[in-house]
PDB file of N, CA and C in Angstrom:
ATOM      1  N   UNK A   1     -23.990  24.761  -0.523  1.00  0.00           N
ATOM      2  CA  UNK A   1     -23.090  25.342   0.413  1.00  0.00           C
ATOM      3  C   UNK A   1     -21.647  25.194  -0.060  1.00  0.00           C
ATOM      4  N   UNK A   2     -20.920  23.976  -0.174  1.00  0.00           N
ATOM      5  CA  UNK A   2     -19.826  23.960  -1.040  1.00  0.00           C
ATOM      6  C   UNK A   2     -19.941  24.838  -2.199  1.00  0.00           C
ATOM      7  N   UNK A   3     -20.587  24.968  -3.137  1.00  0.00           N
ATOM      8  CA  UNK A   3     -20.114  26.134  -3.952  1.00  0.00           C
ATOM      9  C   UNK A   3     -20.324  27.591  -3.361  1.00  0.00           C
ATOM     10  N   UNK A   4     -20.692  27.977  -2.570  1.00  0.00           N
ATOM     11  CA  UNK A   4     -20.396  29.535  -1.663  1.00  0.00           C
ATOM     12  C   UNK A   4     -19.358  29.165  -1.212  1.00  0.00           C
ATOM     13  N   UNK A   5     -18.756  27.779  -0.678  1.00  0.00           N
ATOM     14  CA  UNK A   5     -17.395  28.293   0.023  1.00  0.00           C
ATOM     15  C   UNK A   5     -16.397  28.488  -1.050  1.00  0.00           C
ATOM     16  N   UNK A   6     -16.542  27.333  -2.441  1.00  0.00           N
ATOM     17  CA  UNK A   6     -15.428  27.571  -3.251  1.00  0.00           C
ATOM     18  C   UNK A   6     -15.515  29.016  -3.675  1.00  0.00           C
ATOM     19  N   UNK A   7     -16.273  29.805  -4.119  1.00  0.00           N
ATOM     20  CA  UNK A   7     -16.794  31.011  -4.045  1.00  0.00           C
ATOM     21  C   UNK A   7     -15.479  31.930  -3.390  1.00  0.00           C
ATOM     22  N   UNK A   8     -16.394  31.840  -2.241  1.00  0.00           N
ATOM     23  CA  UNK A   8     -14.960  32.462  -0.965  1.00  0.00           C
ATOM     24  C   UNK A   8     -13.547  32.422  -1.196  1.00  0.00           C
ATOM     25  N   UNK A   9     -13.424  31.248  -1.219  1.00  0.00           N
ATOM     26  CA  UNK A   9     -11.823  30.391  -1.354  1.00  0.00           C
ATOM     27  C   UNK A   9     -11.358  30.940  -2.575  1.00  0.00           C
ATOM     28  N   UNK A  10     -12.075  30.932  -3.654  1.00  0.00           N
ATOM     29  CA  UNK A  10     -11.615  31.704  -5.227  1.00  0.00           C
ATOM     30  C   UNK A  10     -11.314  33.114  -4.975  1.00  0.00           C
ATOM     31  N   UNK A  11     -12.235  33.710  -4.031  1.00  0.00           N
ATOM     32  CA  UNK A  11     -11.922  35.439  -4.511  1.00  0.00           C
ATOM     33  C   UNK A  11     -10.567  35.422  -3.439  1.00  0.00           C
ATOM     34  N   UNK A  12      -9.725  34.603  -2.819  1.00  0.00           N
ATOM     35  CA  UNK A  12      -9.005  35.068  -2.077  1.00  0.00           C
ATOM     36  C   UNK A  12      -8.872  34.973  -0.388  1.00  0.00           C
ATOM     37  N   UNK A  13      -9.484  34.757  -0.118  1.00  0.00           N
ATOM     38  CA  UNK A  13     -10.043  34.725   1.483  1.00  0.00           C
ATOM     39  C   UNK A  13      -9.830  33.489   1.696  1.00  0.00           C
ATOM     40  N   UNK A  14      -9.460  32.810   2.988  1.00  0.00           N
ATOM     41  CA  UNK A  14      -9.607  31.489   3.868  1.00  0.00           C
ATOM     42  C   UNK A  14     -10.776  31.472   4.144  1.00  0.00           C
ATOM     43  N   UNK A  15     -11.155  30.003   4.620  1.00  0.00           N
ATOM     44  CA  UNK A  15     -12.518  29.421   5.466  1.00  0.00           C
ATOM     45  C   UNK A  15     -12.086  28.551   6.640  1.00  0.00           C
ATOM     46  N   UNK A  16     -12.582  28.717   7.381  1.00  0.00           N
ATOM     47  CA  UNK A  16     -12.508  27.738   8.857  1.00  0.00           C
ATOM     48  C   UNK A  16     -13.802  27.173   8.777  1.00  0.00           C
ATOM     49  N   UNK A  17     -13.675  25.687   8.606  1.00  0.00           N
ATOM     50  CA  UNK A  17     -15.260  24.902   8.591  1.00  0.00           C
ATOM     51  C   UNK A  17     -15.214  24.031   9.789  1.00  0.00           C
ATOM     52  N   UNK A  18     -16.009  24.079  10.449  1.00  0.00           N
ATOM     53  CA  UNK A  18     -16.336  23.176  11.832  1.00  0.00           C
ATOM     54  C   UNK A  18     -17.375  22.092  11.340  1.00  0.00           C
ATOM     55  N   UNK A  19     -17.010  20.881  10.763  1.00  0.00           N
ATOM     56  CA  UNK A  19     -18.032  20.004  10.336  1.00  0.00           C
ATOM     57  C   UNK A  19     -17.950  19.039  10.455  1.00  0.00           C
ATOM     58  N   UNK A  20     -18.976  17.895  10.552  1.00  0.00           N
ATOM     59  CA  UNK A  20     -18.432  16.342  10.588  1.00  0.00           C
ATOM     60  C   UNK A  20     -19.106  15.720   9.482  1.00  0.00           C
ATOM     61  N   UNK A  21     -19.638  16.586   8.772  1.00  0.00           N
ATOM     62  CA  UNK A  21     -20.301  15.588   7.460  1.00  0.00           C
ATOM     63  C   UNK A  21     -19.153  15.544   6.637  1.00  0.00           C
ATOM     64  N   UNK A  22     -19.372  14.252   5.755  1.00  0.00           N
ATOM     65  CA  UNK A  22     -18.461  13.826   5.374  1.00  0.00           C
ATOM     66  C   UNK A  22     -18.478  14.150   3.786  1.00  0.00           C
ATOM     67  N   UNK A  23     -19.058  14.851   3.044  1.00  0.00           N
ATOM     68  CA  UNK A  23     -19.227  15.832   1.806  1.00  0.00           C
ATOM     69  C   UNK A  23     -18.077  16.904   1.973  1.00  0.00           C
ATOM     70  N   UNK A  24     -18.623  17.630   3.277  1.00  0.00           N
ATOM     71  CA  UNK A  24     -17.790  18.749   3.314  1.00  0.00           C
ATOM     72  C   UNK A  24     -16.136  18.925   3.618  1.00  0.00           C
ATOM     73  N   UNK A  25     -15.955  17.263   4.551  1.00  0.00           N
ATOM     74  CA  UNK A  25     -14.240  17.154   4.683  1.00  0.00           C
ATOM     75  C   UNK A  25     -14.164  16.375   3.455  1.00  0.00           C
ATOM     76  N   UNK A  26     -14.636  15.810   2.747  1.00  0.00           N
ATOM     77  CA  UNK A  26     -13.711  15.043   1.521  1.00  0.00           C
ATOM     78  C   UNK A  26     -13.484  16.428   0.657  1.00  0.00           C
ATOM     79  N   UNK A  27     -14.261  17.533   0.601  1.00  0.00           N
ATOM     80  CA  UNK A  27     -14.163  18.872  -0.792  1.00  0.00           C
ATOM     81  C   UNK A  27     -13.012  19.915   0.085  1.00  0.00           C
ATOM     82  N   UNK A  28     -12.648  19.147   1.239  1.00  0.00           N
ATOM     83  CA  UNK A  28     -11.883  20.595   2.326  1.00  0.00           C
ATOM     84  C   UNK A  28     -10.115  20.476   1.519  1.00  0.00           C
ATOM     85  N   UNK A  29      -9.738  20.942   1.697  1.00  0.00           N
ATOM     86  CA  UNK A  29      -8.116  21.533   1.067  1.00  0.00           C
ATOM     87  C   UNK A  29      -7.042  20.828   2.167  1.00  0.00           C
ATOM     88  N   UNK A  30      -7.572  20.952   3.378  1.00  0.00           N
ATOM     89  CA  UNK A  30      -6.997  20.841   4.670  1.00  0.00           C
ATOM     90  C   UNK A  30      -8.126  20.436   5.778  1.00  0.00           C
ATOM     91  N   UNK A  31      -7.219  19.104   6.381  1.00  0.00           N
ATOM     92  CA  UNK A  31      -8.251  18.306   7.548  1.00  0.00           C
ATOM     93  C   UNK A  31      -7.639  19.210   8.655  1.00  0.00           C
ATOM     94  N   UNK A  32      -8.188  19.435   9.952  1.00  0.00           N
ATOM     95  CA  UNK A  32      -7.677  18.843  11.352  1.00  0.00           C
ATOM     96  C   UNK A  32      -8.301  17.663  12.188  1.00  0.00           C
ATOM     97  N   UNK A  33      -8.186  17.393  12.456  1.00  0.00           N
ATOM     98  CA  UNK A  33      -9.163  16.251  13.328  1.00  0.00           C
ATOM     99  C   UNK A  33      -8.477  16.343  14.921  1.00  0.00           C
ATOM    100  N   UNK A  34      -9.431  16.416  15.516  1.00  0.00           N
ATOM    101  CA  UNK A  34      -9.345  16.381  16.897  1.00  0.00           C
ATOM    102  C   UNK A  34      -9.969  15.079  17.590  1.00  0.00           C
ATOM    103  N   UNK A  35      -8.924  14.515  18.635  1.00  0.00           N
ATOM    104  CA  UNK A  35      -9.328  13.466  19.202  1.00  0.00           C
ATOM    105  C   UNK A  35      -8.991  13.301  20.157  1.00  0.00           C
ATOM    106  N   UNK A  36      -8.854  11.683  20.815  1.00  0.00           N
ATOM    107  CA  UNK A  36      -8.957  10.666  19.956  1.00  0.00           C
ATOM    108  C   UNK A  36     -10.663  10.201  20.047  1.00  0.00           C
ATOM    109  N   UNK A  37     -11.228  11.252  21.219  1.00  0.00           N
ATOM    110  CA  UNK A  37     -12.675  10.515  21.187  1.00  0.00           C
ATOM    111  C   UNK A  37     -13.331  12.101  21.170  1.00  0.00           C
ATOM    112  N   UNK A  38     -14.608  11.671  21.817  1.00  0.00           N
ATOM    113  CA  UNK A  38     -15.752  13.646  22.347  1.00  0.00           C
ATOM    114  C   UNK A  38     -15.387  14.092  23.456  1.00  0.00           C
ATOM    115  N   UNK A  39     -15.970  14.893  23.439  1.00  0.00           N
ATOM    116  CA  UNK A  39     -16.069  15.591  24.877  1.00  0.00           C
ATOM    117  C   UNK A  39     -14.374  15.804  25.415  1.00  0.00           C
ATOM    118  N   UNK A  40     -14.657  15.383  27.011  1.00  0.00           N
ATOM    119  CA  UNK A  40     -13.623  15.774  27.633  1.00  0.00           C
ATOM    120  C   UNK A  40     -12.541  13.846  27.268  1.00  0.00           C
ATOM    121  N   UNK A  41     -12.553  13.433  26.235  1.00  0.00           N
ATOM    122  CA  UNK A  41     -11.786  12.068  26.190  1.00  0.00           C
ATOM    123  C   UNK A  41     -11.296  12.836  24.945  1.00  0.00           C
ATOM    124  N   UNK A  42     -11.606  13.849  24.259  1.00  0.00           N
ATOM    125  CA  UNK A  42     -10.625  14.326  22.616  1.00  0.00           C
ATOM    126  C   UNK A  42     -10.017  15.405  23.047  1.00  0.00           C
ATOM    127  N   UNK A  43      -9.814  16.584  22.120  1.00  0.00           N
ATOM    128  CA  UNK A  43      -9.023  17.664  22.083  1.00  0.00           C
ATOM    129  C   UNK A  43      -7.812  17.583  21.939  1.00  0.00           C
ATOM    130  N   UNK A  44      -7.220  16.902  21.124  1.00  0.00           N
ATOM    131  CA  UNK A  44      -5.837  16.589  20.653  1.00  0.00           C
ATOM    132  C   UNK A  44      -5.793  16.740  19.641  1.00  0.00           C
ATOM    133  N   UNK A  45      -4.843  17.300  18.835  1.00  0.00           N
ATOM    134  CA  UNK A  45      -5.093  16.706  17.170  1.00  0.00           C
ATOM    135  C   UNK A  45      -4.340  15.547  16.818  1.00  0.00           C
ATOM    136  N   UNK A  46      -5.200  14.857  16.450  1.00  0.00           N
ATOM    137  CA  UNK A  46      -4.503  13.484  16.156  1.00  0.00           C
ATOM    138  C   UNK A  46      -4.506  13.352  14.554  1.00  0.00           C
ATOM    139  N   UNK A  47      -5.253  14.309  13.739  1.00  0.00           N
ATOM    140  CA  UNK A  47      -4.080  14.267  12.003  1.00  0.00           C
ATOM    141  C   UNK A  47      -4.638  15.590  11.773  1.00  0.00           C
ATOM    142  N   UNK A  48      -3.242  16.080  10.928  1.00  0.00           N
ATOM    143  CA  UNK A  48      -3.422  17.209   9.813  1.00  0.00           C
ATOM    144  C   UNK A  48      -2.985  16.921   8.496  1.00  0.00           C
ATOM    145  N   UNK A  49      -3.734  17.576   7.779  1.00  0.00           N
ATOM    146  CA  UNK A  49      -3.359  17.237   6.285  1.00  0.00           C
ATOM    147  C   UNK A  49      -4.451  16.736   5.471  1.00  0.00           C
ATOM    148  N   UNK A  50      -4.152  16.538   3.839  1.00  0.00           N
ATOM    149  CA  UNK A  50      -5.216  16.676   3.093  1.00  0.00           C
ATOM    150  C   UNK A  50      -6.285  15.143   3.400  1.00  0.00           C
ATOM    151  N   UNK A  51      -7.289  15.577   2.680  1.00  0.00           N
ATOM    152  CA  UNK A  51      -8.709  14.371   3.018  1.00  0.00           C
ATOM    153  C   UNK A  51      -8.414  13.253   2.625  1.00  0.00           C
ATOM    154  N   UNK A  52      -6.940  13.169   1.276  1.00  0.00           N
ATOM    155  CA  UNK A  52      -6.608  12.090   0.675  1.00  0.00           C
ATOM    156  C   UNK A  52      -5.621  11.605   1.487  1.00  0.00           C
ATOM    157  N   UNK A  53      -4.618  12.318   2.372  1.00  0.00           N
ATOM    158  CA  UNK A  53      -3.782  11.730   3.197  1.00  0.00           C
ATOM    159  C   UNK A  53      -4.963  10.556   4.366  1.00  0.00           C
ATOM    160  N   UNK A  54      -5.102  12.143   4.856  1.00  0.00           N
ATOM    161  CA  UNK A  54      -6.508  11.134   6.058  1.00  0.00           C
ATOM    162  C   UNK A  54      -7.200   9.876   5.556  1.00  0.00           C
ATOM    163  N   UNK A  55      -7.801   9.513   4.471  1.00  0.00           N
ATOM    164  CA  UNK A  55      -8.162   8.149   4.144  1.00  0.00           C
ATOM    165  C   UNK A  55      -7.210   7.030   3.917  1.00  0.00           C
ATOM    166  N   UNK A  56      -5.911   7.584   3.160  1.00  0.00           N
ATOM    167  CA  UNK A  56      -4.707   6.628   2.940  1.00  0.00           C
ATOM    168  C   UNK A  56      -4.160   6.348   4.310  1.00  0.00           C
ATOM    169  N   UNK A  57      -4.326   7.435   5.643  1.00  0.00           N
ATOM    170  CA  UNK A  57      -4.151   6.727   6.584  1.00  0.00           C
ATOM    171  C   UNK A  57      -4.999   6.111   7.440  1.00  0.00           C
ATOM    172  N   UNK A  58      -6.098   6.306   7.383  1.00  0.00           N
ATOM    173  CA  UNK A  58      -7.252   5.329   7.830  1.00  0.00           C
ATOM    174  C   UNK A  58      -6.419   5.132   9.643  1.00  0.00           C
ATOM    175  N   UNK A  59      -5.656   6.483  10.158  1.00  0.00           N
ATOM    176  CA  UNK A  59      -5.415   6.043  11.608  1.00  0.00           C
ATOM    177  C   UNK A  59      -6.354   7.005  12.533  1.00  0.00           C
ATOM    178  N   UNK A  60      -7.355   7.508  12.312  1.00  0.00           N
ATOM    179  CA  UNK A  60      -8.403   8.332  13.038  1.00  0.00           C
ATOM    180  C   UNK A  60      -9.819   7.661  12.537  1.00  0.00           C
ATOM    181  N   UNK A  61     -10.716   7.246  13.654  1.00  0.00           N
ATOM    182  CA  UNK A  61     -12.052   7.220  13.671  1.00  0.00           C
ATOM    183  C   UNK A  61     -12.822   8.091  12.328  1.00  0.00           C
ATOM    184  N   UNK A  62     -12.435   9.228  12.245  1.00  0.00           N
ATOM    185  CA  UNK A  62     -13.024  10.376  10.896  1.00  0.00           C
ATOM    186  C   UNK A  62     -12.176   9.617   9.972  1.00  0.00           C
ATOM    187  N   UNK A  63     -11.046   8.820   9.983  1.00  0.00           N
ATOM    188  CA  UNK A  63     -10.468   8.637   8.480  1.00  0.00           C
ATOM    189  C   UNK A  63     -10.987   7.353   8.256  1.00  0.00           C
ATOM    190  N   UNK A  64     -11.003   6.598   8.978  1.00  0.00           N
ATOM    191  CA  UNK A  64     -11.969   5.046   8.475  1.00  0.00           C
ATOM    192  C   UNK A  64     -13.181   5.524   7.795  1.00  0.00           C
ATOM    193  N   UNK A  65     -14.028   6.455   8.388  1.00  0.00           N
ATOM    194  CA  UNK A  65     -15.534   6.782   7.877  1.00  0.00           C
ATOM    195  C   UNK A  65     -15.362   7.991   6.667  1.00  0.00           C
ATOM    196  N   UNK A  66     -14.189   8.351   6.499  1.00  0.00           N
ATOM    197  CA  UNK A  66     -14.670   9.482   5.594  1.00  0.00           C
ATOM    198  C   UNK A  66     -13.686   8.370   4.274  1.00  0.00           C
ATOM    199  N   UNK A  67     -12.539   7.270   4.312  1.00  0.00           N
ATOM    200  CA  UNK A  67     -12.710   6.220   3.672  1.00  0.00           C
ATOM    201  C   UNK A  67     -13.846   5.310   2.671  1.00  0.00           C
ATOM    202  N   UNK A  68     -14.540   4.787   4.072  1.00  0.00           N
ATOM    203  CA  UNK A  68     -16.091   4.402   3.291  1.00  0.00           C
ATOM    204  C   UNK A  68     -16.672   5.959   2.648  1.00  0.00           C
ATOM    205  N   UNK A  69     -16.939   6.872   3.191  1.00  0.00           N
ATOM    206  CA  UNK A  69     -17.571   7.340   1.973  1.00  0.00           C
ATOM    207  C   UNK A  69     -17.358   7.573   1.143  1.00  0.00           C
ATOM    208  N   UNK A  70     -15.863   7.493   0.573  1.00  0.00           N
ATOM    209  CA  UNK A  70     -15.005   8.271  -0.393  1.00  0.00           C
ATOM    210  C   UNK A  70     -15.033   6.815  -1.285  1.00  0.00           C
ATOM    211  N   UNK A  71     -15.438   5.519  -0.793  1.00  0.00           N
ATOM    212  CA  UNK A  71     -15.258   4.367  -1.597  1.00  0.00           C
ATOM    213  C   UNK A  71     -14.126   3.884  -1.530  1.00  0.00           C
ATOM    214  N   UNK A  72     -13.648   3.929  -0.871  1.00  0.00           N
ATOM    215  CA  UNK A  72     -11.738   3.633  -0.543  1.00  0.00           C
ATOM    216  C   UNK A  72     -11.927   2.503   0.849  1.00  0.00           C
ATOM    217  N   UNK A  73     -12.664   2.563   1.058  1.00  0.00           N
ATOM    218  CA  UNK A  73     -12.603   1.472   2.246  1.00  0.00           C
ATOM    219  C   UNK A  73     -12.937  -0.608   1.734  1.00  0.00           C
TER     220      UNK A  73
END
């Protein structure tokens, strides 16, 4: 699946990815993260910016865990 999106992304075109696996936000260009929790306790954005910012800031729930997977934790 990542290589169909780089695919996409090469010929020119944007992607909007709705995902929480953590493969697909460490290969993303651009985070949003919405929070600070689910449901009706999130819907804020609490970071934007690249997957390497988000782990160096380790200040969102998704950036601690996408940290450990990235081996940075």
């Amino acid at each position: 699946m990542l290589g169909l999106l780089d695919r996409i992304v090469d010929s020119g075109k944007s992607v909007i990815v709705i995902e929480h696996h953590q493969a697909v936000m460490a290969h993303a260009d651009w985070i949003i993260d919405l929070g600070p929790g689910a449901g009706h306790d999130g819907g804020r954005v609490v970071f934007e910016g690249t997957p390497a910012a988000l782990v160096a800031a380790r200040a969102t729930l998704t950036g601690q865990h996408l940290a450990t997977y990235v081996g940075a934790a």
